[in-house]
PDB file of N, CA and C in Angstrom:
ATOM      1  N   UNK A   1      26.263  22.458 -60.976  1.00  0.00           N
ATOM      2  CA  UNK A   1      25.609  21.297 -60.492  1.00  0.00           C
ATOM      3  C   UNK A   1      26.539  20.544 -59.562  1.00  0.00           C
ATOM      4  N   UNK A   2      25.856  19.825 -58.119  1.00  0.00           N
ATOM      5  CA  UNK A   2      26.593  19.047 -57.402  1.00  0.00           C
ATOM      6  C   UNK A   2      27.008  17.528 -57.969  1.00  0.00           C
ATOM      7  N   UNK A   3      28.443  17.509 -57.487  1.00  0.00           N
ATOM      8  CA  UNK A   3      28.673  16.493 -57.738  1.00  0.00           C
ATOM      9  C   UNK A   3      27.918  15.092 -56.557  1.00  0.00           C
ATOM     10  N   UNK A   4      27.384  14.278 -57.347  1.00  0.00           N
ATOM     11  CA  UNK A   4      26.710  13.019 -56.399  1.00  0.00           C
ATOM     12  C   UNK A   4      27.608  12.272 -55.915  1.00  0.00           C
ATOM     13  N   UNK A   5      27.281  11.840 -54.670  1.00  0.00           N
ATOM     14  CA  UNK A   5      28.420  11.494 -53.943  1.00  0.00           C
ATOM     15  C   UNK A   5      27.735  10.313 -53.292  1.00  0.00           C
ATOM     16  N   UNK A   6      27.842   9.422 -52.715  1.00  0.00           N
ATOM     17  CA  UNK A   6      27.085   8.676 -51.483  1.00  0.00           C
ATOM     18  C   UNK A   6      26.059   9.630 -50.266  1.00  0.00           C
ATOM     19  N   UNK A   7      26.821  10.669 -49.935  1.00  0.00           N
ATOM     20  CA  UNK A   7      25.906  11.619 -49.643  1.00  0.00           C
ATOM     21  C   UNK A   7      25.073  12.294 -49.429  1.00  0.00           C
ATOM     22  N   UNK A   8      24.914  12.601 -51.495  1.00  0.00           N
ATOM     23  CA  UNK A   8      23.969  13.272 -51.507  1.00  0.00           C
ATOM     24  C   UNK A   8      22.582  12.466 -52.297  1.00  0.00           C
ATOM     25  N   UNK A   9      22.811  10.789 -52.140  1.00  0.00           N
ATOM     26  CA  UNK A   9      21.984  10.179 -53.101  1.00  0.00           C
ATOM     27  C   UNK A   9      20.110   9.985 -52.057  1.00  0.00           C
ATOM     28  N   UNK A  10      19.637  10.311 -53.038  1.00  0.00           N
ATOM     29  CA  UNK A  10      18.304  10.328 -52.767  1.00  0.00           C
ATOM     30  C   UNK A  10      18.066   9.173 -51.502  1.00  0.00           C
ATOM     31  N   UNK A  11      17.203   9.700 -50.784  1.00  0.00           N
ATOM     32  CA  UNK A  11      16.462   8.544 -49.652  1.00  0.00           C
ATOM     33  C   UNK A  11      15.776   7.524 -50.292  1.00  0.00           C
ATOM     34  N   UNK A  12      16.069   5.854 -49.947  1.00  0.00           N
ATOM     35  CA  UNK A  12      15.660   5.685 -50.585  1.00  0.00           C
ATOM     36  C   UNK A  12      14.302   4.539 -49.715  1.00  0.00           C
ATOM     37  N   UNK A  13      14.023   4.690 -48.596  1.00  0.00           N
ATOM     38  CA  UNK A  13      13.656   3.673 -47.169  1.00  0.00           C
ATOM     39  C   UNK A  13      12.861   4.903 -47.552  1.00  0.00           C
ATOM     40  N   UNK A  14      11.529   4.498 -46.306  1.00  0.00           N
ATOM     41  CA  UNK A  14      10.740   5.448 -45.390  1.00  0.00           C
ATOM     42  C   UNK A  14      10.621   5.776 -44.731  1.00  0.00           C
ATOM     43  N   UNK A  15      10.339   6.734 -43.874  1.00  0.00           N
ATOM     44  CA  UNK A  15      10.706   7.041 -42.760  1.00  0.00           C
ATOM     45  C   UNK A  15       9.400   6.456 -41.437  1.00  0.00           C
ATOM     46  N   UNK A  16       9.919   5.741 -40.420  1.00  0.00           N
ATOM     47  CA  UNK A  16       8.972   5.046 -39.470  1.00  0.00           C
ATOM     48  C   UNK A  16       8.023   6.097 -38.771  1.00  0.00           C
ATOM     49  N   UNK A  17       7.152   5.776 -38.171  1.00  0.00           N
ATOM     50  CA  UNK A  17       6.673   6.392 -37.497  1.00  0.00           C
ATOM     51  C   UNK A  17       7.447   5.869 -35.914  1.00  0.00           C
ATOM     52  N   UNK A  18       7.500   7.220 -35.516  1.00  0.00           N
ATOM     53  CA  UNK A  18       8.144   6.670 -34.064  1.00  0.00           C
ATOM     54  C   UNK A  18       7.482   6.378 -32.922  1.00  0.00           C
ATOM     55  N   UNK A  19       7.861   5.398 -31.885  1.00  0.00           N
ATOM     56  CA  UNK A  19       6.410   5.481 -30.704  1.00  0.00           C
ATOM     57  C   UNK A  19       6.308   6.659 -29.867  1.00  0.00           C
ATOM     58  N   UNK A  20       5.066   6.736 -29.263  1.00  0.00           N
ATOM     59  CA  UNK A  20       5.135   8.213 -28.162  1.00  0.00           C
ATOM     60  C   UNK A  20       4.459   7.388 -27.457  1.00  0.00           C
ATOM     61  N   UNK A  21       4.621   8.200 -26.019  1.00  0.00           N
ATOM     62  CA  UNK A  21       3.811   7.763 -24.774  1.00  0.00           C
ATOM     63  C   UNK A  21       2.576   7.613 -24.875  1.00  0.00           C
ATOM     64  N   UNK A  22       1.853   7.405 -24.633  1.00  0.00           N
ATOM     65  CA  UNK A  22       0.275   7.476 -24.610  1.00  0.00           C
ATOM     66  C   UNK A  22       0.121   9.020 -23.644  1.00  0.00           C
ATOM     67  N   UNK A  23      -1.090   9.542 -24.423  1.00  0.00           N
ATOM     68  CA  UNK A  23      -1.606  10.758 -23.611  1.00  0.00           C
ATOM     69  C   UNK A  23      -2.236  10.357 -21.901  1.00  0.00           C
ATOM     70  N   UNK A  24      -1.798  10.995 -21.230  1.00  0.00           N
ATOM     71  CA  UNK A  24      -2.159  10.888 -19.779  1.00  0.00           C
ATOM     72  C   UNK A  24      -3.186  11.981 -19.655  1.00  0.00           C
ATOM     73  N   UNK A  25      -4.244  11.485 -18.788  1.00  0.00           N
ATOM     74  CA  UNK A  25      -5.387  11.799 -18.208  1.00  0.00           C
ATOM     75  C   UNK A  25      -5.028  13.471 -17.642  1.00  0.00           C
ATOM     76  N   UNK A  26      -5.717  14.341 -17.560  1.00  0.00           N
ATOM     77  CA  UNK A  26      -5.521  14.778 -16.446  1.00  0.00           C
ATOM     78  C   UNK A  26      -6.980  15.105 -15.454  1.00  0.00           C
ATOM     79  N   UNK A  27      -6.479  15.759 -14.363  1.00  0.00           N
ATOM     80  CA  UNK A  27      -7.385  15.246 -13.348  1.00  0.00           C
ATOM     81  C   UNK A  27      -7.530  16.605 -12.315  1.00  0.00           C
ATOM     82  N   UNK A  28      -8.482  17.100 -11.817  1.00  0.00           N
ATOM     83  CA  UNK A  28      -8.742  18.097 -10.768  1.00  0.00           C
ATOM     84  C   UNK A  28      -7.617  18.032  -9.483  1.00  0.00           C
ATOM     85  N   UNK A  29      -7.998  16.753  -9.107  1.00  0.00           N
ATOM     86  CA  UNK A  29      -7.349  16.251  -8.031  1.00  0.00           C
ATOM     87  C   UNK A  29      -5.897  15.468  -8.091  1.00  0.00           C
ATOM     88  N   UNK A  30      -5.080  16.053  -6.864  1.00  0.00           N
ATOM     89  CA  UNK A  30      -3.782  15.033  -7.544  1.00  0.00           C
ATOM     90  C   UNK A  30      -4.223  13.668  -6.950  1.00  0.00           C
ATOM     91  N   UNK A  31      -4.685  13.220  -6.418  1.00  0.00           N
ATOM     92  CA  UNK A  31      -5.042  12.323  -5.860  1.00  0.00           C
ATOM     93  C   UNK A  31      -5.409  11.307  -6.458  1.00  0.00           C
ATOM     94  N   UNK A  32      -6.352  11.709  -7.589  1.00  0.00           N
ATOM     95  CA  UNK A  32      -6.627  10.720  -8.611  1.00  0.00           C
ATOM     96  C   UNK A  32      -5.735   9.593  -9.864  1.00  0.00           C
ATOM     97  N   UNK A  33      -4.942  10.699  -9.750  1.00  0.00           N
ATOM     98  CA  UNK A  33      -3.454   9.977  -9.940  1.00  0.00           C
ATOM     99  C   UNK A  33      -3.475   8.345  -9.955  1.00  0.00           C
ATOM    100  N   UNK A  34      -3.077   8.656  -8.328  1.00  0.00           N
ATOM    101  CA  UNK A  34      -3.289   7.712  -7.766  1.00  0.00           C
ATOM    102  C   UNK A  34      -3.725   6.385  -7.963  1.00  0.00           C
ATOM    103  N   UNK A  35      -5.267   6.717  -8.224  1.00  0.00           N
ATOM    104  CA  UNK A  35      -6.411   5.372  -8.373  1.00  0.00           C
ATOM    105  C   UNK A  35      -6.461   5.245  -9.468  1.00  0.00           C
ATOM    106  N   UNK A  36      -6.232   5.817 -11.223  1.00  0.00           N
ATOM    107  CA  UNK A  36      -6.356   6.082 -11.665  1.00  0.00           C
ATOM    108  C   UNK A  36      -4.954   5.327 -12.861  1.00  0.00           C
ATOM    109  N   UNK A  37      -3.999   5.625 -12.319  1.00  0.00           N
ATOM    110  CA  UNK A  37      -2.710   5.291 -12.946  1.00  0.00           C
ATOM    111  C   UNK A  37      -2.056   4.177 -11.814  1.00  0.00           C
ATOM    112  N   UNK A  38      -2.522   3.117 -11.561  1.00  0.00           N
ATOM    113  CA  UNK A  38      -2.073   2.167 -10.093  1.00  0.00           C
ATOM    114  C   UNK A  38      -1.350   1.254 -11.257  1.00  0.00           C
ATOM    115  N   UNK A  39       0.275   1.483 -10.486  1.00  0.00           N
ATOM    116  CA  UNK A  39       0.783   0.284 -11.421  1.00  0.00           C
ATOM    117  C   UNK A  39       0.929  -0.908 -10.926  1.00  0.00           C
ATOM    118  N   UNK A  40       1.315  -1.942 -12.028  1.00  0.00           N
ATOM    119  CA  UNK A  40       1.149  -3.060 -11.727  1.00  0.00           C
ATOM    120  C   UNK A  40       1.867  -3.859 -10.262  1.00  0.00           C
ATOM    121  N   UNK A  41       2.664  -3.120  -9.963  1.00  0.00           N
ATOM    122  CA  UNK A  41       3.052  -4.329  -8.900  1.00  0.00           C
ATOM    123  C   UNK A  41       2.274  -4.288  -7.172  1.00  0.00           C
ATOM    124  N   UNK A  42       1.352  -2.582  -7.354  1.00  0.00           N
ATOM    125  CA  UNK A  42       0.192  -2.726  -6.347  1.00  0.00           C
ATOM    126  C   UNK A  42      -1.018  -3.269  -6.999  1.00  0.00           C
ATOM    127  N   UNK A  43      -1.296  -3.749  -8.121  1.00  0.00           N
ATOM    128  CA  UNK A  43      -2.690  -4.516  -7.959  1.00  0.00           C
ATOM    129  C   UNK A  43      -2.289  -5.799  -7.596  1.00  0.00           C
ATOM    130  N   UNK A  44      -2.742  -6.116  -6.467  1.00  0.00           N
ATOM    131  CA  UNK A  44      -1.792  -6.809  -5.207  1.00  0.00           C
ATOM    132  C   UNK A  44      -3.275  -7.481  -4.924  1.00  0.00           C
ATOM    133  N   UNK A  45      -4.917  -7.118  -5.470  1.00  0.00           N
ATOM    134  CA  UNK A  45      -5.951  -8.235  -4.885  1.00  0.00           C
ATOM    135  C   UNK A  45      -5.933  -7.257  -3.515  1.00  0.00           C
ATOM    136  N   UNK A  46      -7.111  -7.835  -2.951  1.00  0.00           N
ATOM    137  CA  UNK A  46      -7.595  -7.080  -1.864  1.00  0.00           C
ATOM    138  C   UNK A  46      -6.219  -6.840  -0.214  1.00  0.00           C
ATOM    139  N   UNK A  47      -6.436  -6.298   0.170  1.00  0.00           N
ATOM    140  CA  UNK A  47      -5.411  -5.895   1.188  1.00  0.00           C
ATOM    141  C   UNK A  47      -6.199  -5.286   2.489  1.00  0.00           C
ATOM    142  N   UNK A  48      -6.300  -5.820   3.637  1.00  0.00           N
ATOM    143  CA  UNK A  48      -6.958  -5.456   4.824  1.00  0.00           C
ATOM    144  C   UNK A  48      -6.019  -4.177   5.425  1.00  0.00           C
ATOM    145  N   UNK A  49      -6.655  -2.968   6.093  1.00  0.00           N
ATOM    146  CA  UNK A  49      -6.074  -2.248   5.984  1.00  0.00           C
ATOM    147  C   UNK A  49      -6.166  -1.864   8.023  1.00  0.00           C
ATOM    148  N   UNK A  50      -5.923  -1.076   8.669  1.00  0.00           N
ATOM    149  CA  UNK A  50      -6.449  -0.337   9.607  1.00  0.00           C
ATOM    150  C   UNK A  50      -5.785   1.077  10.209  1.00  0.00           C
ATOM    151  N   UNK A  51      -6.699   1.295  11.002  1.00  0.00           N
ATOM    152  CA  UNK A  51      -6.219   3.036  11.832  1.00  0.00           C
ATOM    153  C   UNK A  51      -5.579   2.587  13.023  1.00  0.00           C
ATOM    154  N   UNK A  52      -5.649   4.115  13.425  1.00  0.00           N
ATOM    155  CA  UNK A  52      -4.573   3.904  14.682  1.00  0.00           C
ATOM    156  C   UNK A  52      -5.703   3.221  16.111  1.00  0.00           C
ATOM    157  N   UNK A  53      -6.825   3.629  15.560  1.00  0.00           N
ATOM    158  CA  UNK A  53      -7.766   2.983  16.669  1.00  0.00           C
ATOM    159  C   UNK A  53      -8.685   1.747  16.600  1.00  0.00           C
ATOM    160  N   UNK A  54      -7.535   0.616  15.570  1.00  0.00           N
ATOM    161  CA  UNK A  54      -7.793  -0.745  15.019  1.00  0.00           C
ATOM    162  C   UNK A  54      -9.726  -0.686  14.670  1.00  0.00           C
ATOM    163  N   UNK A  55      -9.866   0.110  13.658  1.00  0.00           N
ATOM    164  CA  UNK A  55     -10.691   0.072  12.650  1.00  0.00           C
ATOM    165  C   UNK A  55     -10.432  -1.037  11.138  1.00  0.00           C
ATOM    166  N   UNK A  56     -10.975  -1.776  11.347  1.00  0.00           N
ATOM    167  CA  UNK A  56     -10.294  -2.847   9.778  1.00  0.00           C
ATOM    168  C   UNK A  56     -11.188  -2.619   8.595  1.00  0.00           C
ATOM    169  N   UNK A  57     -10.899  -2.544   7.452  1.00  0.00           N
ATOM    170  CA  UNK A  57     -11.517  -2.036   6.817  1.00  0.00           C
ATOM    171  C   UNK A  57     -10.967  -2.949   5.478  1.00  0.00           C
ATOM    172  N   UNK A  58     -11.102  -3.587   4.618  1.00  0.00           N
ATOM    173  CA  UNK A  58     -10.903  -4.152   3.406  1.00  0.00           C
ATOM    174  C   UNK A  58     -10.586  -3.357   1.605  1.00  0.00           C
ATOM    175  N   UNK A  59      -9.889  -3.399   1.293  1.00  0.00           N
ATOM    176  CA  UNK A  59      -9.702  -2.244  -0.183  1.00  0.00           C
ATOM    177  C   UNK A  59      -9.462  -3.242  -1.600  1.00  0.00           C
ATOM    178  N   UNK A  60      -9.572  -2.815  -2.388  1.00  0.00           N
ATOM    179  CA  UNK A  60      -9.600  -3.077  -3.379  1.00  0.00           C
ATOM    180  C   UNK A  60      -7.685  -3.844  -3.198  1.00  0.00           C
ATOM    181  N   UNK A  61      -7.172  -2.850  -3.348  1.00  0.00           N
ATOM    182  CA  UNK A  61      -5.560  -2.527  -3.831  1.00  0.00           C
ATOM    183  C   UNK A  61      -5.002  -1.791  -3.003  1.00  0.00           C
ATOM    184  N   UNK A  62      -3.754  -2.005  -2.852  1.00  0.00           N
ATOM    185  CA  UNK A  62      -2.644  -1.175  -2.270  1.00  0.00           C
ATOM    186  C   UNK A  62      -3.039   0.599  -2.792  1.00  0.00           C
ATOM    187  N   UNK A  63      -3.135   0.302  -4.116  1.00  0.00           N
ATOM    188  CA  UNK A  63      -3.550   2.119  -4.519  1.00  0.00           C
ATOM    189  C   UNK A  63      -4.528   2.662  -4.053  1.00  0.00           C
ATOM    190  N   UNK A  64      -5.514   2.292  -3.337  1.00  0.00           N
ATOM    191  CA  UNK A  64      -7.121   2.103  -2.779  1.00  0.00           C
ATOM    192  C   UNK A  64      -6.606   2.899  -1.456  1.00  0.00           C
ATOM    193  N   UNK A  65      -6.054   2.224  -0.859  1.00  0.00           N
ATOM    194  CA  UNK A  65      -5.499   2.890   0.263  1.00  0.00           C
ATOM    195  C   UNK A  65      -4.646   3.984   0.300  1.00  0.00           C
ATOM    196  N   UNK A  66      -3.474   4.263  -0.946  1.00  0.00           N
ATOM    197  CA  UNK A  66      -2.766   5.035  -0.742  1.00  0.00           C
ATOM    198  C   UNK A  66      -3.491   5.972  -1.626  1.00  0.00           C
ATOM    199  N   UNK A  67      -5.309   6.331  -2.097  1.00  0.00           N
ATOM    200  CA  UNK A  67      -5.861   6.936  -2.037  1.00  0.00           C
ATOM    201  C   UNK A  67      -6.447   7.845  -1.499  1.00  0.00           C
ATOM    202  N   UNK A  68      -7.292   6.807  -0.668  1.00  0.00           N
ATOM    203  CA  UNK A  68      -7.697   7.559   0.752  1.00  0.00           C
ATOM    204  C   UNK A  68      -6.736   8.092   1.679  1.00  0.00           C
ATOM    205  N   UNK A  69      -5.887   7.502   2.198  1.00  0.00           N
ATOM    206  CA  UNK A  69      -5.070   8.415   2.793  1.00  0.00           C
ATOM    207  C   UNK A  69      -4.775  10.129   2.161  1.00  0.00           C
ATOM    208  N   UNK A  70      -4.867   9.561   0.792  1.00  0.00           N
ATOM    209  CA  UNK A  70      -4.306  11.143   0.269  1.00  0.00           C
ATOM    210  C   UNK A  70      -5.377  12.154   0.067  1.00  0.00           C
ATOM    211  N   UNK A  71      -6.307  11.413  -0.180  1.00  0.00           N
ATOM    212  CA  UNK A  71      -7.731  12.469  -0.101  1.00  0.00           C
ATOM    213  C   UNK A  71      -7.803  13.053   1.278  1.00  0.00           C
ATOM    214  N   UNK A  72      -7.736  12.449   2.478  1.00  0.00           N
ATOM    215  CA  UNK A  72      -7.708  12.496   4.036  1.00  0.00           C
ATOM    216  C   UNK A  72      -7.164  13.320   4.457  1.00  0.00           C
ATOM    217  N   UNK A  73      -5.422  13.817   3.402  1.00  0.00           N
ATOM    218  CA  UNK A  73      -4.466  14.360   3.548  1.00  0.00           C
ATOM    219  C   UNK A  73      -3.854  13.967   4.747  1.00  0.00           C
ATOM    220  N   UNK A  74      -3.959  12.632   5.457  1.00  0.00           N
ATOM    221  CA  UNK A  74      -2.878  11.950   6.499  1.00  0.00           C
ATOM    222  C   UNK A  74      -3.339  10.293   6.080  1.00  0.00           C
ATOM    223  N   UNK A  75      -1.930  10.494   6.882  1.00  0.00           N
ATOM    224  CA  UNK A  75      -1.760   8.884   6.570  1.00  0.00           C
ATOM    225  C   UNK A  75      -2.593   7.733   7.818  1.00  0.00           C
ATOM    226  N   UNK A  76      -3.707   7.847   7.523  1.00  0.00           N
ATOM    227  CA  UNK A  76      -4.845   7.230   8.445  1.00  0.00           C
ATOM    228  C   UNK A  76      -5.052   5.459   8.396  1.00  0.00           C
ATOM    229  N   UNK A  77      -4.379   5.156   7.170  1.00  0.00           N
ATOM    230  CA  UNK A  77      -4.533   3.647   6.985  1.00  0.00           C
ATOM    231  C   UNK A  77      -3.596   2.969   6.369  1.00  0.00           C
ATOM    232  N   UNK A  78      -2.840   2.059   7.169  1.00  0.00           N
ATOM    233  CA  UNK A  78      -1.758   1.195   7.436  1.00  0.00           C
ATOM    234  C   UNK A  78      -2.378  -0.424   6.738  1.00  0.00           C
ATOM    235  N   UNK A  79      -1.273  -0.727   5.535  1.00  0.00           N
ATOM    236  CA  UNK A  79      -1.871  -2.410   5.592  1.00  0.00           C
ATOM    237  C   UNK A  79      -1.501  -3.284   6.669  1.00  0.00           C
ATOM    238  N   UNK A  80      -2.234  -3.760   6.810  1.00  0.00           N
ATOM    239  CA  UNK A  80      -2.344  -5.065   8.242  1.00  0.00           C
ATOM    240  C   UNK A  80      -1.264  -6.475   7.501  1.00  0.00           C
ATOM    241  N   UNK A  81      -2.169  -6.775   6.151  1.00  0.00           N
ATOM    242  CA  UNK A  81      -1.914  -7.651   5.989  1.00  0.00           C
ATOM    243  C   UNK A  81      -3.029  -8.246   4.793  1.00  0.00           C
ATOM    244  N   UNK A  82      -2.137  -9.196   3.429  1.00  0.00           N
ATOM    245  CA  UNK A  82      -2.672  -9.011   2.125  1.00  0.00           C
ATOM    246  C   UNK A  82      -3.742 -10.062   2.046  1.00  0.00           C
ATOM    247  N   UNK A  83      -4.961  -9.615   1.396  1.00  0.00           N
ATOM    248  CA  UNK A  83      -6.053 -10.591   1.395  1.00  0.00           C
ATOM    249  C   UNK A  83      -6.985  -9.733   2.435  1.00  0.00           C
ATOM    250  N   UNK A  84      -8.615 -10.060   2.478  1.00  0.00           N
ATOM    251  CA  UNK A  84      -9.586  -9.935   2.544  1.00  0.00           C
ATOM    252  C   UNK A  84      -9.358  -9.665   4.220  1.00  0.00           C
ATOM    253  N   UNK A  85     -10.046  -8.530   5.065  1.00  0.00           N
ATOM    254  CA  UNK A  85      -9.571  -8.752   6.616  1.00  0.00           C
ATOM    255  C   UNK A  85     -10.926 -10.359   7.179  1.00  0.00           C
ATOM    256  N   UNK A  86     -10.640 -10.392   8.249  1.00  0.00           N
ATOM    257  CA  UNK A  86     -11.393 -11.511   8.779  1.00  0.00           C
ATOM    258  C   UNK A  86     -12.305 -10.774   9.992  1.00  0.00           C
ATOM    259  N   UNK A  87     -13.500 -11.270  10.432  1.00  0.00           N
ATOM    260  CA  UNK A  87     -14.161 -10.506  11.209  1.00  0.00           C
ATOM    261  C   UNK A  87     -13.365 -10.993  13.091  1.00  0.00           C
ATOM    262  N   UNK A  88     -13.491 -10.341  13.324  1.00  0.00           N
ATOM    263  CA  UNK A  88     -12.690 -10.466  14.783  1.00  0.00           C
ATOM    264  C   UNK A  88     -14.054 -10.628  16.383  1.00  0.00           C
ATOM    265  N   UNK A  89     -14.169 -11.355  16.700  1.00  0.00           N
ATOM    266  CA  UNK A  89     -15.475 -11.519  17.444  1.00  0.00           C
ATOM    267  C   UNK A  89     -14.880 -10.899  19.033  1.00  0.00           C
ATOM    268  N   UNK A  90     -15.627 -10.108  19.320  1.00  0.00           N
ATOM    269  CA  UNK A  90     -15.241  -9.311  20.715  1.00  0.00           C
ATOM    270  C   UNK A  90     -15.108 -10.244  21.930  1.00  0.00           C
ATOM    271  N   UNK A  91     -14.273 -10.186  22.730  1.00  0.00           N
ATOM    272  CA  UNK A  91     -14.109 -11.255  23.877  1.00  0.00           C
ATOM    273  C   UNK A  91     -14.745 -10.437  24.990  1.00  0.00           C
ATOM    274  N   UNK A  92     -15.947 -11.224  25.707  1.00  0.00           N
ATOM    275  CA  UNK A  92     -16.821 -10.900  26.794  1.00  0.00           C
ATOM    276  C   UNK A  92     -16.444 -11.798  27.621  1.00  0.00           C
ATOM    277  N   UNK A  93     -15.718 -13.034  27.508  1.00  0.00           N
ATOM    278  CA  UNK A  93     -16.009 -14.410  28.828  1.00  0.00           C
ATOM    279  C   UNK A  93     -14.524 -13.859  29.075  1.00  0.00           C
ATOM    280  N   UNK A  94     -14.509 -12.910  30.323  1.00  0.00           N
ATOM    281  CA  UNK A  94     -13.166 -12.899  31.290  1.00  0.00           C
ATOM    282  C   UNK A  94     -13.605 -13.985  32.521  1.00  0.00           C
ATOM    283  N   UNK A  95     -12.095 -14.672  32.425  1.00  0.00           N
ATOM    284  CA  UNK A  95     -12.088 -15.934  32.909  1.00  0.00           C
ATOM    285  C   UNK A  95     -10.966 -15.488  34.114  1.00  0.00           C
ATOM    286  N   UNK A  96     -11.484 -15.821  35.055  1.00  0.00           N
ATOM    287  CA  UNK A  96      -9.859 -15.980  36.057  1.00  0.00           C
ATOM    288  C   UNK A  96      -9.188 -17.284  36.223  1.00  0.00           C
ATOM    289  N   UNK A  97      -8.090 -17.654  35.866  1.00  0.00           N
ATOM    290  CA  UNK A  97      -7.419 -18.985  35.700  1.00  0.00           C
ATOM    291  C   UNK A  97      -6.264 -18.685  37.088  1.00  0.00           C
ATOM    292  N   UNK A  98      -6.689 -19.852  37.919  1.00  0.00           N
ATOM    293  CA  UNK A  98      -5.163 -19.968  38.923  1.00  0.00           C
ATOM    294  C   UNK A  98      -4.236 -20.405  38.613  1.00  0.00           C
ATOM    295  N   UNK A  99      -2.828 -20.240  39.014  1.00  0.00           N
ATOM    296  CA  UNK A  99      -2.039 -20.625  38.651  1.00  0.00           C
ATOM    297  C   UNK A  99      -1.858 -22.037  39.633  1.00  0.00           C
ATOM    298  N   UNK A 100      -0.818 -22.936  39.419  1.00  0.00           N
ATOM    299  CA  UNK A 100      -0.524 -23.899  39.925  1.00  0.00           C
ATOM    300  C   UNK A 100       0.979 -23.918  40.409  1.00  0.00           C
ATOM    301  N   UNK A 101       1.506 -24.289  41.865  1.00  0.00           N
ATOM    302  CA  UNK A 101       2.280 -24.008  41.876  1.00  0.00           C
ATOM    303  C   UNK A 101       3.535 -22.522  42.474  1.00  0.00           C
ATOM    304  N   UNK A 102       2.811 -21.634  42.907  1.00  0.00           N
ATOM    305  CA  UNK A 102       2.937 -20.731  42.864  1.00  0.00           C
ATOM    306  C   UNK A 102       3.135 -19.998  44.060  1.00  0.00           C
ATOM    307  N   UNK A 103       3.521 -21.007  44.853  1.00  0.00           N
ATOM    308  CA  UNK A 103       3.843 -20.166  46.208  1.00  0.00           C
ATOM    309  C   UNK A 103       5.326 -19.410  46.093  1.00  0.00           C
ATOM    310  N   UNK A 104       5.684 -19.853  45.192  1.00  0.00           N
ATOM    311  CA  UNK A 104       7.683 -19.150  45.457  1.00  0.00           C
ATOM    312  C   UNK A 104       7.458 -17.783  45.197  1.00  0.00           C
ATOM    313  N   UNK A 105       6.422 -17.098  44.620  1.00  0.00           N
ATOM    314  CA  UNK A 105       5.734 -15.809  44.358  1.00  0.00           C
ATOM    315  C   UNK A 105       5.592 -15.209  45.661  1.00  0.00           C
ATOM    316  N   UNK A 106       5.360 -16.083  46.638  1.00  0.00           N
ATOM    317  CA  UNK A 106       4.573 -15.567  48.142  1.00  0.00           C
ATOM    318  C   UNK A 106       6.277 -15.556  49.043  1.00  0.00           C
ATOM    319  N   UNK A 107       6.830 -16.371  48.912  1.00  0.00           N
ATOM    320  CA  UNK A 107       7.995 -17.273  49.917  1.00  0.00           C
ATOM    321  C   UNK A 107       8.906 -15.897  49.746  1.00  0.00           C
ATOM    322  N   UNK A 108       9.593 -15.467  48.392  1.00  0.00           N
ATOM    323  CA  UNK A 108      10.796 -15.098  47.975  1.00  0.00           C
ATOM    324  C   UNK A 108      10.298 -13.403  47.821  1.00  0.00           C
ATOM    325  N   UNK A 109      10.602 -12.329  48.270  1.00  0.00           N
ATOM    326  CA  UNK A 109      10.487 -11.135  48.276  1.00  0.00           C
ATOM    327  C   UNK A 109      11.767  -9.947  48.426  1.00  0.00           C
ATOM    328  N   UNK A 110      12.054  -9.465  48.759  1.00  0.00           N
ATOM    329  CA  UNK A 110      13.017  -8.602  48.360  1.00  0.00           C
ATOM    330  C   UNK A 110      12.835  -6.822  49.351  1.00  0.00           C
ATOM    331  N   UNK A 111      13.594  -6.673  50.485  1.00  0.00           N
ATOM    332  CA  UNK A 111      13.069  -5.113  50.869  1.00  0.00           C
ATOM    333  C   UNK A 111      14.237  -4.502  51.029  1.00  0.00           C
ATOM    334  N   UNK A 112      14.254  -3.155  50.503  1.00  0.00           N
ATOM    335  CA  UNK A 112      15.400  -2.564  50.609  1.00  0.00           C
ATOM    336  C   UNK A 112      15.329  -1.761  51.770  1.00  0.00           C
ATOM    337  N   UNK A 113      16.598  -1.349  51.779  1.00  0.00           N
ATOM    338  CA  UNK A 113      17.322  -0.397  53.271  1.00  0.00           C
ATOM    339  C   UNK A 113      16.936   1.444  52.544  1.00  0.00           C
ATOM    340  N   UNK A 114      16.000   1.833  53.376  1.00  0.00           N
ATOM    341  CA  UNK A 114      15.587   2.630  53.829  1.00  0.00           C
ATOM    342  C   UNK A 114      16.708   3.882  54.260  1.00  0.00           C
TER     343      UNK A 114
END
């Protein structure tokens, strides 16, 4: 028989349960990722977004966008700037404004040697 020692003395606590991650989704698409798992410091409230051919377009979230882009497979949409976009009204009244002043434009010229 063993001698008892500090050792070998019976347990006498319980044993905890330990934490684990939470199970993650999975998903067809990697993309979904994305929209899906958006952490907190992009739910950022709406974010106006646009293309290269100033299309404005409004998103949910920063992850909203770096959605679509990834579904798109390019990077098609750039934030502008955070909050809701504003509608932009097309300018038709071309105006010609004279200047005042403006003869030193006419007076002062410059020709080089030939």
């Amino acid at each position: 028989m063993a001698v008892a020692t500090r050792f070998t003395t019976q347990r006498t606590t319980t044993r905890r349960r330990r934490r684990t991650a939470p199970k993650r989704w999975t998903f067809d698409e990697n993309c979904d990722y994305t929209a899906y798992y958006c952490l907190r410091a992009f739910n950022t409230g709406s974010v106006c977004g646009k293309t290269i051919y100033y299309n404005h377009m409004t998103f949910k979230n920063y992850c909203m966008i770096e959605y679509v882009n990834c579904m798109e497979r390019y990077d098609v949409w750039q934030v502008t700037h955070m909050g809701p976009c504003f509608p932009v009204k097309l300018f038709t009244d071309y105006l010609h404004y004279e200047y005042d002043n403006d003869d030193f434009l006419d007076r002062d010229y410059m020709v080089e040697d030939m």
